[in-house]
C-alpha atoms as a PDB file:
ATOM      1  CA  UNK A   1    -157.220-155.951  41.281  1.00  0.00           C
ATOM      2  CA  UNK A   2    -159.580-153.956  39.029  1.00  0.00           C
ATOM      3  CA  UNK A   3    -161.131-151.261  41.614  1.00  0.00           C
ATOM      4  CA  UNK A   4    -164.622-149.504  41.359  1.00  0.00           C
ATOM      5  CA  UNK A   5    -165.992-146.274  40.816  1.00  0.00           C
ATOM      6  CA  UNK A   6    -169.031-144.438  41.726  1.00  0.00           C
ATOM      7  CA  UNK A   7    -170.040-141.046  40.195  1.00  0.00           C
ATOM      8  CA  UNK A   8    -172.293-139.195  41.686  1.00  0.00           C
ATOM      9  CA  UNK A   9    -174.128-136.095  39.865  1.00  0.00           C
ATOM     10  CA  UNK A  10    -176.819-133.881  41.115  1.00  0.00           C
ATOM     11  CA  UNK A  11    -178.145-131.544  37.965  1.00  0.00           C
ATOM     12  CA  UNK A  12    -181.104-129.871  36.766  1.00  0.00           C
ATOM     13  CA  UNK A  13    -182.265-129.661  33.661  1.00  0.00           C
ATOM     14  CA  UNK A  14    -182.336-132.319  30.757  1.00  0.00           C
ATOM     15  CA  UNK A  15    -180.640-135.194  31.155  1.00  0.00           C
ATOM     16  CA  UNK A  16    -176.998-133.820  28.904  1.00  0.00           C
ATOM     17  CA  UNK A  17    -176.775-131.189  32.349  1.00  0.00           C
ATOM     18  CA  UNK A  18    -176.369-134.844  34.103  1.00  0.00           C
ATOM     19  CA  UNK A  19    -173.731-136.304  31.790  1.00  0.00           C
ATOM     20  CA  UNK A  20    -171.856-133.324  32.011  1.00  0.00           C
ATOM     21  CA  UNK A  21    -171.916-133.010  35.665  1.00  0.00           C
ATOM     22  CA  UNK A  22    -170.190-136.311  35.472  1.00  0.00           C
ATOM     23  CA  UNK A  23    -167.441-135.655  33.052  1.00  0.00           C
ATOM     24  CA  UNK A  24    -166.535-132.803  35.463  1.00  0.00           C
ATOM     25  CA  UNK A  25    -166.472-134.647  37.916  1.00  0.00           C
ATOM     26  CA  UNK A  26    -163.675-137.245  36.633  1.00  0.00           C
ATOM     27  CA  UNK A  27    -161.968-134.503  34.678  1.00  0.00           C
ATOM     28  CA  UNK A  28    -162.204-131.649  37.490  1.00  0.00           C
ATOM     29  CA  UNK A  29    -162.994-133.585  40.515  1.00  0.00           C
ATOM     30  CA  UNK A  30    -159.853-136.321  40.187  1.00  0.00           C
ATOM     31  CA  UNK A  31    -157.828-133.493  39.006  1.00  0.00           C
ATOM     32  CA  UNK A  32    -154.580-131.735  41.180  1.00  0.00           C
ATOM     33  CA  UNK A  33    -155.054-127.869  41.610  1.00  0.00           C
ATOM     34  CA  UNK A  34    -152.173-127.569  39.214  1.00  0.00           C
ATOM     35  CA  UNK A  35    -154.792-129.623  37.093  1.00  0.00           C
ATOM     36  CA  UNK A  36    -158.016-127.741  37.386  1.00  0.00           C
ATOM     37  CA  UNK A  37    -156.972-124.216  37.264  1.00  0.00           C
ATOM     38  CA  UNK A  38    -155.307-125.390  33.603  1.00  0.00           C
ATOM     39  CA  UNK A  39    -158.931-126.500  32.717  1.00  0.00           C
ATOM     40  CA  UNK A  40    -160.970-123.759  34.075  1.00  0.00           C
ATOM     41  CA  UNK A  41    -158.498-121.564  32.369  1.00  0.00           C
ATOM     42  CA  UNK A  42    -158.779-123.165  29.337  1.00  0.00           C
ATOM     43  CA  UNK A  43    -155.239-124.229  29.102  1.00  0.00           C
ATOM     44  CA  UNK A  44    -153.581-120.793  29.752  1.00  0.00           C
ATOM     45  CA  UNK A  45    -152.315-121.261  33.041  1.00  0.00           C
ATOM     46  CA  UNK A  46    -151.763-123.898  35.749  1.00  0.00           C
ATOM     47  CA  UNK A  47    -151.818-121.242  38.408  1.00  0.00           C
ATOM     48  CA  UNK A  48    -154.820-119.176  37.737  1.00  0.00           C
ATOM     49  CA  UNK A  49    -158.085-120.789  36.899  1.00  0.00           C
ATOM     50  CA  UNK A  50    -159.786-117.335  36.066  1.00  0.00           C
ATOM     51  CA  UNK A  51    -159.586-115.707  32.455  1.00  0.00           C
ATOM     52  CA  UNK A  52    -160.345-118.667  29.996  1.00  0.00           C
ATOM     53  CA  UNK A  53    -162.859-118.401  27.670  1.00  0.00           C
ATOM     54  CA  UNK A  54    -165.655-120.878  27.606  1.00  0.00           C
ATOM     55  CA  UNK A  55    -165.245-122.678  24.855  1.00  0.00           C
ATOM     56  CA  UNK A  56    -161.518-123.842  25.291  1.00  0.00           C
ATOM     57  CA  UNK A  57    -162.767-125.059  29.100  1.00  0.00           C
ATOM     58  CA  UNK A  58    -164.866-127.205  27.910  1.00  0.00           C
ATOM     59  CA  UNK A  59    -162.278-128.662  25.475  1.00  0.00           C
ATOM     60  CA  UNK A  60    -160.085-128.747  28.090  1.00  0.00           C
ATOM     61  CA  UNK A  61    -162.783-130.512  30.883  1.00  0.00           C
ATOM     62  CA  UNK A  62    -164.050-133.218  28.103  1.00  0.00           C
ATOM     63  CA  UNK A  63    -159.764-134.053  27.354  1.00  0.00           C
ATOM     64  CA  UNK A  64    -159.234-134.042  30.856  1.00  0.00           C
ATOM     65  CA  UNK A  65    -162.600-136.693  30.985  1.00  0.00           C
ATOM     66  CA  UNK A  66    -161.286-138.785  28.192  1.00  0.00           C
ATOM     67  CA  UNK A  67    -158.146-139.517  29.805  1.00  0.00           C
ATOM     68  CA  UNK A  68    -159.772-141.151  32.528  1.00  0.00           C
ATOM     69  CA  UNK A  69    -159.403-144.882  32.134  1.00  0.00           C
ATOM     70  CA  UNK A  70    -162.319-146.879  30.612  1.00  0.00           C
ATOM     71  CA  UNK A  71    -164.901-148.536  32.645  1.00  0.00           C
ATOM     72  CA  UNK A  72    -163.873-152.010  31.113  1.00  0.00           C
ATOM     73  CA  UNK A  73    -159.911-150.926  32.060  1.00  0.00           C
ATOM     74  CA  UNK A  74    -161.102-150.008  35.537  1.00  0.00           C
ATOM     75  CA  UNK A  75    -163.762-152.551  36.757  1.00  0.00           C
ATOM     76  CA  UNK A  76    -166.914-151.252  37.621  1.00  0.00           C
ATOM     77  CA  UNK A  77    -168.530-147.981  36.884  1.00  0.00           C
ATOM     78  CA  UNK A  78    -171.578-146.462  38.609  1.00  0.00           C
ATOM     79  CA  UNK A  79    -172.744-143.369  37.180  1.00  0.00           C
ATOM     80  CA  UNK A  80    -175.790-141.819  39.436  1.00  0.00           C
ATOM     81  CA  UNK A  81    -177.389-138.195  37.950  1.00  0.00           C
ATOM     82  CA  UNK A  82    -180.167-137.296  40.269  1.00  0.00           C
END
């Protein structure tokens, strides 16, 4: 049974502020501690989420969101920014 999924975003700004609320919140929001602190970090620790530079977190956040199965392998995908 293919199951659904509903994002929900709240951002300001122009509309890319909404798609990326919504990649972190697959890549982040799904994510095990051991998980996010390796993306905020930028993937130099799974233990302390603090220290990364910015760059290599948001390599780290859209890789995390890219693993995330596709809507077609899932079902159905709602993606609300508001």
């Amino acid at each position: 049974m293919k199951k659904r999924i509903l994002i929900l975003s709240h951002f300001k700004g122009h509309q890319m502020a909404g798609f990326g609320g919504a990649v972190k919140n697959i890549s982040i929001g799904i994510g095990s501690s051991e998980g996010k602190a390796w993306i905020h970090s930028g993937g130099t620790s799974r233990r302390n989420p603090w220290g990364g530079k910015q760059d290599d977190f948001l390599k780290c956040m859209a890789e995390a969101g890219n693993r995330f199965p596709t809507p077609s392998a899932m079902g159905k995908t709602l993606s609300i920014s508001m």
